[in-house]
N, C-alpha and C. Protein backbone atom coordinates (compact mmCIF):
# COMPACT_ATOMS: atom_id res chain seq x y z
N UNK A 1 132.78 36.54 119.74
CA UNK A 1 133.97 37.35 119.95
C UNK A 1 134.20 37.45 121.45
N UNK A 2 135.21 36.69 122.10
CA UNK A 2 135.85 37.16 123.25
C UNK A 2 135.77 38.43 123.68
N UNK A 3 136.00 39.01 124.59
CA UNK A 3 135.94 40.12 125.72
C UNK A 3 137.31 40.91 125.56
N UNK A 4 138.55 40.61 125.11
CA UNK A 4 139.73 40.95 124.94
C UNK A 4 139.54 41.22 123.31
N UNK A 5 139.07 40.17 122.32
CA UNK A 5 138.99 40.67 121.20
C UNK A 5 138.37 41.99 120.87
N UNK A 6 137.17 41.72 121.73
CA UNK A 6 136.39 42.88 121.28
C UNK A 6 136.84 44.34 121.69
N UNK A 7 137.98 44.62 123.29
CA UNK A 7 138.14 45.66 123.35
C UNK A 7 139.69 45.74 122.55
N UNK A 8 139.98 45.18 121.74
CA UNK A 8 140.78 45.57 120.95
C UNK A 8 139.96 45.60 119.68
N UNK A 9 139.29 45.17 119.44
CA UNK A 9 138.62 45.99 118.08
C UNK A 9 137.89 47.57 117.82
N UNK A 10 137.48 47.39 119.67
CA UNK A 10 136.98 48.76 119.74
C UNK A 10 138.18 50.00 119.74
N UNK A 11 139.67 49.18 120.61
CA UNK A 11 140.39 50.70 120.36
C UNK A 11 140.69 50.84 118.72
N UNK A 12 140.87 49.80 118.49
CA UNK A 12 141.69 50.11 116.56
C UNK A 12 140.31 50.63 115.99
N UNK A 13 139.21 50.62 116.29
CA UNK A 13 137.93 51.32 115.44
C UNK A 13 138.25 52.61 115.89
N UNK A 14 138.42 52.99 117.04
CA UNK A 14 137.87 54.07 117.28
C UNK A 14 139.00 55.25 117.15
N UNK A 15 140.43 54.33 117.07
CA UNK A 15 141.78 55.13 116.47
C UNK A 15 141.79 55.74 115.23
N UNK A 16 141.32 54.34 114.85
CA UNK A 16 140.98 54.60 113.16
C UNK A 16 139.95 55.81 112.44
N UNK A 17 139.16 55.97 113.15
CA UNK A 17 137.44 56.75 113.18
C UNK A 17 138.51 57.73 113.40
N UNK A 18 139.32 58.59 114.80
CA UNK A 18 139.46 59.28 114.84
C UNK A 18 140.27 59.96 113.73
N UNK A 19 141.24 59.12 113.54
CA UNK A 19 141.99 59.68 112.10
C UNK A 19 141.49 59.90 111.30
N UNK A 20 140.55 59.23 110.79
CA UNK A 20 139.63 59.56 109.28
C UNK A 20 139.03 60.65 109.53
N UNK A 21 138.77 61.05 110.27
CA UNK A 21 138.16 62.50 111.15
C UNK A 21 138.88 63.78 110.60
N UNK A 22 140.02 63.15 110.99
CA UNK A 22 141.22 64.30 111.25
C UNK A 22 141.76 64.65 109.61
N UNK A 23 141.72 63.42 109.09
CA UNK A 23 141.73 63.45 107.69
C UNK A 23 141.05 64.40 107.03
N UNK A 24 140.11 63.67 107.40
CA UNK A 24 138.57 64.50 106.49
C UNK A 24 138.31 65.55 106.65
N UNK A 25 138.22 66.25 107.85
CA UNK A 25 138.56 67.84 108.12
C UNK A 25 139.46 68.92 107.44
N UNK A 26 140.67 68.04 106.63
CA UNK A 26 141.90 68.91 106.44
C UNK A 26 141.56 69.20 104.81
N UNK A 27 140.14 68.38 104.20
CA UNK A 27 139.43 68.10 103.18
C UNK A 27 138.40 69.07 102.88
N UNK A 28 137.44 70.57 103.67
CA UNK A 28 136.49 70.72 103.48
C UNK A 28 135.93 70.98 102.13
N UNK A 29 134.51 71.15 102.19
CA UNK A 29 133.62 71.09 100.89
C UNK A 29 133.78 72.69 100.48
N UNK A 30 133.57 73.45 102.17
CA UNK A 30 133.28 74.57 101.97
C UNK A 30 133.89 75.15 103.20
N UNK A 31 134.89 76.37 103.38
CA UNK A 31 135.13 76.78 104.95
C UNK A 31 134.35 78.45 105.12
N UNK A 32 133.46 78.68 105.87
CA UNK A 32 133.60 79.45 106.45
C UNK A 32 134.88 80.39 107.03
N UNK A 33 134.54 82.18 106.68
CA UNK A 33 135.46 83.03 107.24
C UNK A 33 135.87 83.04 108.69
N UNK A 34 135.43 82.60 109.77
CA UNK A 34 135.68 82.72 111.39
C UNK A 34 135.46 81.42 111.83
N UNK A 35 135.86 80.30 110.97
CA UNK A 35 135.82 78.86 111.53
C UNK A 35 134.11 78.47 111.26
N UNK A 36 134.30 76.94 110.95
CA UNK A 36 133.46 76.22 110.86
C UNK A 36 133.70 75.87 109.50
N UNK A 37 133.66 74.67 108.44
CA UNK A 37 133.46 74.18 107.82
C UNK A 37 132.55 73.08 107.05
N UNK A 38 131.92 72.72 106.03
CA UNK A 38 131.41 71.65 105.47
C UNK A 38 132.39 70.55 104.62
N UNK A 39 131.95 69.45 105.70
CA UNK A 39 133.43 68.29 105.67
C UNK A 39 132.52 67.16 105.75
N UNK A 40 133.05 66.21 105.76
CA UNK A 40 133.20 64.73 106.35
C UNK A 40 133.66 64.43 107.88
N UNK A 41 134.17 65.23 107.94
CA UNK A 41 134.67 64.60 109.31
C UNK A 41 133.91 64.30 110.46
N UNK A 42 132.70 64.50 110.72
CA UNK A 42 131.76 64.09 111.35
C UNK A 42 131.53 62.35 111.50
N UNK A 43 131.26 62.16 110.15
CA UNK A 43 130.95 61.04 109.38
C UNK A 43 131.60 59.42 110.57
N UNK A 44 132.79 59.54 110.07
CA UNK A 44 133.45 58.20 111.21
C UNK A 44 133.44 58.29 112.26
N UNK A 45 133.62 59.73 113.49
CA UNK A 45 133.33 59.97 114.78
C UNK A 45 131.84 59.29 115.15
N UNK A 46 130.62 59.71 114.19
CA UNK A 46 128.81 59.02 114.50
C UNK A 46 129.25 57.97 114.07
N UNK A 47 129.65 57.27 113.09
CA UNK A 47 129.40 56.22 112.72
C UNK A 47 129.82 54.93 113.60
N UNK A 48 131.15 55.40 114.51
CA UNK A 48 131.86 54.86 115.53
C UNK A 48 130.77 54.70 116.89
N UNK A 49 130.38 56.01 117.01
CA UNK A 49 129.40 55.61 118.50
C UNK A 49 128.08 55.19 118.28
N UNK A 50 127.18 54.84 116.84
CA UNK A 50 126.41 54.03 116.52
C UNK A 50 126.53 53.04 116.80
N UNK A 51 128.17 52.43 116.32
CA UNK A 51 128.64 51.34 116.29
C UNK A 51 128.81 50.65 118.05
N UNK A 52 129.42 51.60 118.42
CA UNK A 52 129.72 51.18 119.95
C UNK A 52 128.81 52.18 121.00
N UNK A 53 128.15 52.51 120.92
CA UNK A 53 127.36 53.44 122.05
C UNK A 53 127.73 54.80 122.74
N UNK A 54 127.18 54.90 123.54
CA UNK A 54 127.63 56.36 124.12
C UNK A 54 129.15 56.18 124.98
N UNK A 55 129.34 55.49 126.02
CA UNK A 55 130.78 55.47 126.46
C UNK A 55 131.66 56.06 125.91
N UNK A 56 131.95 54.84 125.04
CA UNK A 56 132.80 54.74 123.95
C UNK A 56 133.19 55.55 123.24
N UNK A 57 131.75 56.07 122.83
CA UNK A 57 131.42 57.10 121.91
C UNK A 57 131.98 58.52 122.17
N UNK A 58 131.70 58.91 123.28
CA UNK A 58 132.14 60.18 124.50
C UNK A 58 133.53 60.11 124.27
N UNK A 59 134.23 59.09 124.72
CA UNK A 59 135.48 59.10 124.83
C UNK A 59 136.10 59.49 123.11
N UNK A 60 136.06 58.61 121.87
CA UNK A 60 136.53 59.25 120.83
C UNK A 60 135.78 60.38 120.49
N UNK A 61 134.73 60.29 120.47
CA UNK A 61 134.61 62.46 120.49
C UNK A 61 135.43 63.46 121.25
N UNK A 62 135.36 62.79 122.20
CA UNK A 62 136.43 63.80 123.48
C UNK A 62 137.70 63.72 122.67
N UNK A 63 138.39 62.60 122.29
CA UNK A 63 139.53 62.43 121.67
C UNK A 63 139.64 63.63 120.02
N UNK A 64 138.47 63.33 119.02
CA UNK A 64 137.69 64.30 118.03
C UNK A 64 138.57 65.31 118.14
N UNK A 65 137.99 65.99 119.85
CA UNK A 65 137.72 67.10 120.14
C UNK A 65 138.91 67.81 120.18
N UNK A 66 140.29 67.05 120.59
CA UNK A 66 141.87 67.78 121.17
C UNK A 66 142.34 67.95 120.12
N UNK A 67 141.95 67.07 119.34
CA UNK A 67 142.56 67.07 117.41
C UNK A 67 141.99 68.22 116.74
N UNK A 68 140.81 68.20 116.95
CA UNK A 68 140.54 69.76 116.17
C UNK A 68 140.95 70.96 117.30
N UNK A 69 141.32 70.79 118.56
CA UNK A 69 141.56 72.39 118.94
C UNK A 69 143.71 72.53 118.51
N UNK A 70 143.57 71.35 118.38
CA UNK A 70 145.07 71.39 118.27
C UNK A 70 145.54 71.93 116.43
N UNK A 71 144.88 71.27 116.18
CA UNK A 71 144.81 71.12 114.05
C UNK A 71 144.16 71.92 113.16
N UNK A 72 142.97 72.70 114.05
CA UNK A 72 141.96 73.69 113.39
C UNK A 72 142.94 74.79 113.02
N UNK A 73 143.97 75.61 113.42
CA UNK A 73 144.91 76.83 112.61
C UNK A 73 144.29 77.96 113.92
N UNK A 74 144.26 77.30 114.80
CA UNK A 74 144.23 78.57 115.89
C UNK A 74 142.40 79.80 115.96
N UNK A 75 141.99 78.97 115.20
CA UNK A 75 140.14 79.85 115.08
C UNK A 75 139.75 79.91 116.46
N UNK A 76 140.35 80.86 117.19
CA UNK A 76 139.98 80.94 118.56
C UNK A 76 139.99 82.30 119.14
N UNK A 77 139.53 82.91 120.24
CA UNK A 77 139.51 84.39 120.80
C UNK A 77 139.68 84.16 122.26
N UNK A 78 139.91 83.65 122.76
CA UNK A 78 140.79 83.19 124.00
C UNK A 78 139.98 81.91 124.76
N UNK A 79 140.40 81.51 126.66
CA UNK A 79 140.18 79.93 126.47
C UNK A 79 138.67 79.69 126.04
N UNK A 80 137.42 80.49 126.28
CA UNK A 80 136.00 80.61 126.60
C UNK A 80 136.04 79.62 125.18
N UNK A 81 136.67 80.22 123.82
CA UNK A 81 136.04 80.03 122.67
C UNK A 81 136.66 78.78 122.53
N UNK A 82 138.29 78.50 122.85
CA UNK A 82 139.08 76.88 122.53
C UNK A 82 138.15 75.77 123.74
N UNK A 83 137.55 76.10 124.78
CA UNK A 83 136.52 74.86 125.40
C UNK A 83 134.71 75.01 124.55
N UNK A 84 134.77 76.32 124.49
CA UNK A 84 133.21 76.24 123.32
C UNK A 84 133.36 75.62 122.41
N UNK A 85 133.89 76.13 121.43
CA UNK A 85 133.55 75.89 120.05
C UNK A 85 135.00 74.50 119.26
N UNK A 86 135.43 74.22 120.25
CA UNK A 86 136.45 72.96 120.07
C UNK A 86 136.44 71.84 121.07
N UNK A 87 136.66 71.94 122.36
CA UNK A 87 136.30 70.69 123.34
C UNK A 87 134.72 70.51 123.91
N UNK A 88 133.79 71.78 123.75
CA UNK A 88 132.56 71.06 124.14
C UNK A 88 131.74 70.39 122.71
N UNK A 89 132.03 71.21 121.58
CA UNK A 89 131.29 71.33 120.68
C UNK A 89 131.42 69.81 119.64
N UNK A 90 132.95 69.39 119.82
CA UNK A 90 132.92 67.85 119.29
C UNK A 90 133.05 66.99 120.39
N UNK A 91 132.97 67.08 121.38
CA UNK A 91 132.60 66.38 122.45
C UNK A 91 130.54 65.77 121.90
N UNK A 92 130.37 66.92 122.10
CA UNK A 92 128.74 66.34 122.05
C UNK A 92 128.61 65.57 120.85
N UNK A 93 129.26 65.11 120.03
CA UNK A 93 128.77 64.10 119.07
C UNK A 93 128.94 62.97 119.65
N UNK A 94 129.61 62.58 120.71
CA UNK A 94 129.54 61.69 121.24
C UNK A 94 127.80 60.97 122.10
N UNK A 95 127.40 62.18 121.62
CA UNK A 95 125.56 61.65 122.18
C UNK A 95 124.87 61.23 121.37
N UNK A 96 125.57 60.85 119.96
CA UNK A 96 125.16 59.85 119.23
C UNK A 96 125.31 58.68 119.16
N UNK A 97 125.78 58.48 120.68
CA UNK A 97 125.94 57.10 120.74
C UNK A 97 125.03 56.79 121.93
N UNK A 98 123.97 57.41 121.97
CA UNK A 98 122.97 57.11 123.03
C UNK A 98 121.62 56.56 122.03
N UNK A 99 122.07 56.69 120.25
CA UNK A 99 121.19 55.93 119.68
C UNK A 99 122.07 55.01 118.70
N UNK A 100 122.35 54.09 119.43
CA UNK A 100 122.72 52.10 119.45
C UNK A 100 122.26 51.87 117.99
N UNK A 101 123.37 51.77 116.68
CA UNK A 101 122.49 50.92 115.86
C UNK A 101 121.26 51.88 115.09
N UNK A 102 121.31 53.19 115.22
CA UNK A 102 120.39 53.66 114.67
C UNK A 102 121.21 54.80 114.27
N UNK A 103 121.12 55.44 112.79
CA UNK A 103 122.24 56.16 112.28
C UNK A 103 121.46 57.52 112.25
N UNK A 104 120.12 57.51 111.93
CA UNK A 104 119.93 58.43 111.34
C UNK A 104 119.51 59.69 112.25
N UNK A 105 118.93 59.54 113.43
CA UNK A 105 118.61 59.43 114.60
C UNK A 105 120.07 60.63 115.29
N UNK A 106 120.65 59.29 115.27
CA UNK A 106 122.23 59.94 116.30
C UNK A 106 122.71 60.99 115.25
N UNK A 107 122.73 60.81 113.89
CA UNK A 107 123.39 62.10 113.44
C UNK A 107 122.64 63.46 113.54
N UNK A 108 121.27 63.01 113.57
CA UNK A 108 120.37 64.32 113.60
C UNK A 108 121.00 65.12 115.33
N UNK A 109 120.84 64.27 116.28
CA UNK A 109 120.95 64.68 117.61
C UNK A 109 122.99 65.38 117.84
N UNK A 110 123.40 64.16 117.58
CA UNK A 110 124.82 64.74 117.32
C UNK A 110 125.43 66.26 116.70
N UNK A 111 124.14 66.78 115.26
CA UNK A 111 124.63 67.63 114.57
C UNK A 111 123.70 68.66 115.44
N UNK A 112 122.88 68.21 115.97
CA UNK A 112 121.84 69.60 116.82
C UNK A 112 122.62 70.05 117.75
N UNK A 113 123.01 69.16 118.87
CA UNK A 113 123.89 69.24 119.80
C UNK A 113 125.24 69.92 119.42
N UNK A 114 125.65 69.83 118.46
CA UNK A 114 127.45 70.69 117.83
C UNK A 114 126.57 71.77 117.60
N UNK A 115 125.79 72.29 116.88
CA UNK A 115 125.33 73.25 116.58
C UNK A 115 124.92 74.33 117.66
N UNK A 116 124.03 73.89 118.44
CA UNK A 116 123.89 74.28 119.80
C UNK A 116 124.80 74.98 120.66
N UNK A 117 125.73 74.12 120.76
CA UNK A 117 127.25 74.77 121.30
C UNK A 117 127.80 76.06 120.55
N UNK A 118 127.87 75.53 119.22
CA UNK A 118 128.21 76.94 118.06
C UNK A 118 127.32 77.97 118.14
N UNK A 119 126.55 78.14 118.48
CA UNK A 119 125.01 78.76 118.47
C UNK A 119 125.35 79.98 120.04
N UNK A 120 125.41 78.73 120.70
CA UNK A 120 125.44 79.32 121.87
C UNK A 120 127.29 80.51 121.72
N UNK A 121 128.17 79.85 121.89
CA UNK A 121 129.25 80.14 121.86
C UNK A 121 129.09 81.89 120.85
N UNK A 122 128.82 81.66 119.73
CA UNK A 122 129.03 82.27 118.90
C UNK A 122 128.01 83.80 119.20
N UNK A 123 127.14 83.25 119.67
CA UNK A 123 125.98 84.57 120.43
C UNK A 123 126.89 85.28 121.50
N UNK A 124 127.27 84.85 122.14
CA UNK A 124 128.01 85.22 123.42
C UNK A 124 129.80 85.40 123.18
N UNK A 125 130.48 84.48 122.86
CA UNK A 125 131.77 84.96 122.83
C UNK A 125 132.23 85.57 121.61
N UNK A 126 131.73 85.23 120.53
CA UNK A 126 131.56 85.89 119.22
C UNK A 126 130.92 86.92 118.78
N UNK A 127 130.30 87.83 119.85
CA UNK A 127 128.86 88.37 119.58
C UNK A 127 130.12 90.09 119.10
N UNK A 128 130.81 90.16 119.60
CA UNK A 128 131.52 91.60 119.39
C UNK A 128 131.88 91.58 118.17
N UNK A 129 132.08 90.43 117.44
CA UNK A 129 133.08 90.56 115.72
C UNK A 129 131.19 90.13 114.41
N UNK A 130 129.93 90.26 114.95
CA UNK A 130 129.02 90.39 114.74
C UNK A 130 129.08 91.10 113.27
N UNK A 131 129.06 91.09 111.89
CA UNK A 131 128.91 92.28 111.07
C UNK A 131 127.73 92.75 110.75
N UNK A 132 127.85 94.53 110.13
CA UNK A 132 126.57 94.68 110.12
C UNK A 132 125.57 94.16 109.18
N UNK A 133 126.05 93.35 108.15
CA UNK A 133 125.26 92.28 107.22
C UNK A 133 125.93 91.03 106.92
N UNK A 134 124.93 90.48 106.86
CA UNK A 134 125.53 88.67 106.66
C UNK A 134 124.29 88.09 105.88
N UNK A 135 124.79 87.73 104.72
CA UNK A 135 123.82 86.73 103.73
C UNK A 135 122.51 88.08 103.16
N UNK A 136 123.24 89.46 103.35
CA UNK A 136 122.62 90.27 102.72
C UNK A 136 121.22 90.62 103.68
N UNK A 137 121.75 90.23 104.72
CA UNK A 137 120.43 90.63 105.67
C UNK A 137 120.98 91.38 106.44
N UNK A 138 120.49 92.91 107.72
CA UNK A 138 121.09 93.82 108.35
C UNK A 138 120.92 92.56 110.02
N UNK A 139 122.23 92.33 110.38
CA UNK A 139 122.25 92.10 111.60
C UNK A 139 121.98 92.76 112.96
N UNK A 140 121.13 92.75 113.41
CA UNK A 140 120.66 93.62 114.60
C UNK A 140 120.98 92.45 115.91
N UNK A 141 121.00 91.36 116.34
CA UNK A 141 121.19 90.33 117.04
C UNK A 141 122.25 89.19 117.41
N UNK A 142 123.24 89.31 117.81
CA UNK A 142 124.25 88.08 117.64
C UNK A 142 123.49 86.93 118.12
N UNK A 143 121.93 86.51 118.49
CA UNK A 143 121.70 85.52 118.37
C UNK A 143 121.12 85.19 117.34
N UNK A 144 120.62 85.69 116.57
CA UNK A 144 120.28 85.55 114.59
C UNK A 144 121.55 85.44 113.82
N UNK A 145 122.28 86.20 114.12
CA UNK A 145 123.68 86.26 113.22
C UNK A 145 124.43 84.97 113.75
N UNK A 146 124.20 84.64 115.05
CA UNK A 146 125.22 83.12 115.23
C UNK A 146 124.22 81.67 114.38
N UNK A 147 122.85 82.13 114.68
CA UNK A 147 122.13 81.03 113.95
C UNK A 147 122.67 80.59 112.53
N UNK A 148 122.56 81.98 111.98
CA UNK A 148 122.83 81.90 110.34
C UNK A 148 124.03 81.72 110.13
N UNK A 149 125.22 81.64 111.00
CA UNK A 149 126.28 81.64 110.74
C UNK A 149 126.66 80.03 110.62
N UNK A 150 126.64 79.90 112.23
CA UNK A 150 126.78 78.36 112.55
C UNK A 150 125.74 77.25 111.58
N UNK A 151 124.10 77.57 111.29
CA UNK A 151 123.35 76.98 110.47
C UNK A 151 124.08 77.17 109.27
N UNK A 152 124.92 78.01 108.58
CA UNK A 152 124.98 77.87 106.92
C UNK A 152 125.74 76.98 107.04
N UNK A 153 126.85 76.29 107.97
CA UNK A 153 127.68 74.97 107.50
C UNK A 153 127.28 73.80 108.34
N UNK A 154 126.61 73.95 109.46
CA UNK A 154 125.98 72.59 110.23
C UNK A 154 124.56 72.27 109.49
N UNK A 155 123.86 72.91 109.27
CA UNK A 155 122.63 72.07 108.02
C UNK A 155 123.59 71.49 107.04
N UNK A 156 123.87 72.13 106.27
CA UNK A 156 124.68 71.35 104.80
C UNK A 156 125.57 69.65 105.11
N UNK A 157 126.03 70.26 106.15
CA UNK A 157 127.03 68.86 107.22
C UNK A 157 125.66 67.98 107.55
N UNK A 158 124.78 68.42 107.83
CA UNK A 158 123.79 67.47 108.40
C UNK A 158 122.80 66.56 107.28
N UNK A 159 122.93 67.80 106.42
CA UNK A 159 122.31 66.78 104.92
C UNK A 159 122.85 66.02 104.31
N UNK A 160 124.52 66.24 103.79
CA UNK A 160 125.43 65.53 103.77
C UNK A 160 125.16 63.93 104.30
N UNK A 161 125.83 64.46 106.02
CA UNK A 161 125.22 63.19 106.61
C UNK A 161 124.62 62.13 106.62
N UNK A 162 123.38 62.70 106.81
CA UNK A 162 122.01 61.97 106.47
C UNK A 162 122.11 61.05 104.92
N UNK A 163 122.54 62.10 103.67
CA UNK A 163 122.38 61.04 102.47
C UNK A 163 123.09 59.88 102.79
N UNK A 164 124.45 60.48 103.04
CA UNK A 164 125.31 59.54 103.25
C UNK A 164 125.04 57.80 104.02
N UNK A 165 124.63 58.11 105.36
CA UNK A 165 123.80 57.49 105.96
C UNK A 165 122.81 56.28 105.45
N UNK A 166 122.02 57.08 104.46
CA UNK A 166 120.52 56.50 104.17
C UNK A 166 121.68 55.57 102.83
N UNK A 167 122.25 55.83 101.94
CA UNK A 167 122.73 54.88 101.01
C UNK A 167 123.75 53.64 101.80
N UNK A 168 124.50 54.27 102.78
CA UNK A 168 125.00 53.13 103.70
C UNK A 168 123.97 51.91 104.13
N UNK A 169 122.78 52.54 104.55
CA UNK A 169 121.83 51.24 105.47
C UNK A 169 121.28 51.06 104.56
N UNK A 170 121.16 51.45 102.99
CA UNK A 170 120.15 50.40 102.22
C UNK A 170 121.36 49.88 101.50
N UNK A 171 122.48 49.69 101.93
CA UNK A 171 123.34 48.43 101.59
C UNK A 171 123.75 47.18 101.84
N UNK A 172 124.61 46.58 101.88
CA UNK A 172 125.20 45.39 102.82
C UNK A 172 125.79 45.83 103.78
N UNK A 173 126.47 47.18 103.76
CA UNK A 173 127.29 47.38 104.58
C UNK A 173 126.27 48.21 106.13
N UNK A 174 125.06 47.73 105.63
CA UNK A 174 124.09 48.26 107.28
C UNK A 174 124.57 47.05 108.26
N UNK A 175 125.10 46.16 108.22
CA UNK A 175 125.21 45.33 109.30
C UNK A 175 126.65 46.33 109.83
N UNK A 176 127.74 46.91 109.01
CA UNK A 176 128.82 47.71 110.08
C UNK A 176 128.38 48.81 110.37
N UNK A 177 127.51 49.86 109.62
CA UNK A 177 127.00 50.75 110.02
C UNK A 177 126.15 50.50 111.42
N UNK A 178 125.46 49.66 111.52
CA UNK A 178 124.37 49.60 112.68
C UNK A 178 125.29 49.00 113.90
N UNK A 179 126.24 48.13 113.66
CA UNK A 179 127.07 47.32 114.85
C UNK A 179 126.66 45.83 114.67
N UNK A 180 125.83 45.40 113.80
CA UNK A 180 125.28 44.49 113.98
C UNK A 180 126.17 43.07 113.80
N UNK A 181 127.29 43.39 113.17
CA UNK A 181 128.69 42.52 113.19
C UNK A 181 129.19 42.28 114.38
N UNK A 182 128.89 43.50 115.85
CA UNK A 182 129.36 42.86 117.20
C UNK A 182 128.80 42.22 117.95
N UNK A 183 128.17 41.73 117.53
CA UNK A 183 127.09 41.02 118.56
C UNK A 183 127.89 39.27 118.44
């Protein structure tokens, strides 16, 4: 593959990835009351910077990222929370493309890293709308209450993932999953 082919395969992948994203989001399994959902939309954003690496990768996450602060329905408490929990937070899936060809890996790091952000964000700019029980436990901490909050839909997203993942690479289709078609 030529040098021109290939960066036109990479923008139509990574156009494409982003839409299916955007798609898949408007799809969840499960939404959370104060934002966050269990979706797919993760899914083509990792699968894209597996495919093409971190650069690349950075850049359609960053891209991810304007689509959900623009498309999410406004889940925000002013700018702190629209750069937390929307431009940093799908930004960092883009650091799943610092593991090349390896799926299972980048989604684990990708979904730690979003989580992290939510984690963080949600302790601190979220910490005032805190209730005094959640999942039937007494909240004393907005850093326990952001754990359990942000953890009840980023684990489920991450298991998701992962199956998803593991039946992809014991297929045929591990040569597009891994990148191994660009070489």
């Amino acid at each position: 593959m030529n040098n021109s082919h290939r960066k036109v395969r990479l923008l139509t992948e990574g156009a494409l990835c982003i839409a299916l994203a955007e798609v898949l989001s408007f799809l969840p399994l499960y939404k959370m009351p104060w934002g966050g959902s269990v979706d797919l939309a993760m899914l083509p954003i990792i699968l894209f910077c597996v495919r093409w690496g971190f650069a690349p990768g950075m850049v359609v996450s960053f891209a991810h990222a304007v689509f959900q602060m623009l498309f999410e329905g406004g889940i925000a408490i002013g700018w702190q929370s629209i750069v937390g929990d929307f431009l940093l937070a799908y930004t960092v899936l883009g650091l799943a493309g610092l593991f090349k060809g390896k799926f299972v890996p980048a989604a684990v790091v990708a979904c730690f890293a979003r989580f992290l952000v939510h984690y963080v964000v949600g302790a601190t700019i979220w910490a005032e709308y805190m209730p005094e029980t959640f999942f039937s436990m007494t909240m004393t901490t907005p850093w326990f209450y952001s754990a359990l909050y942000n953890g009840a839909y980023m684990l489920p997203d991450l298991l998701i993932l992962l199956v998803i993942g593991v039946i992809l690479l014991n297929t045929p289709a591990k040569k597009y999953v891994t990148g191994q078609d660009l070489a």
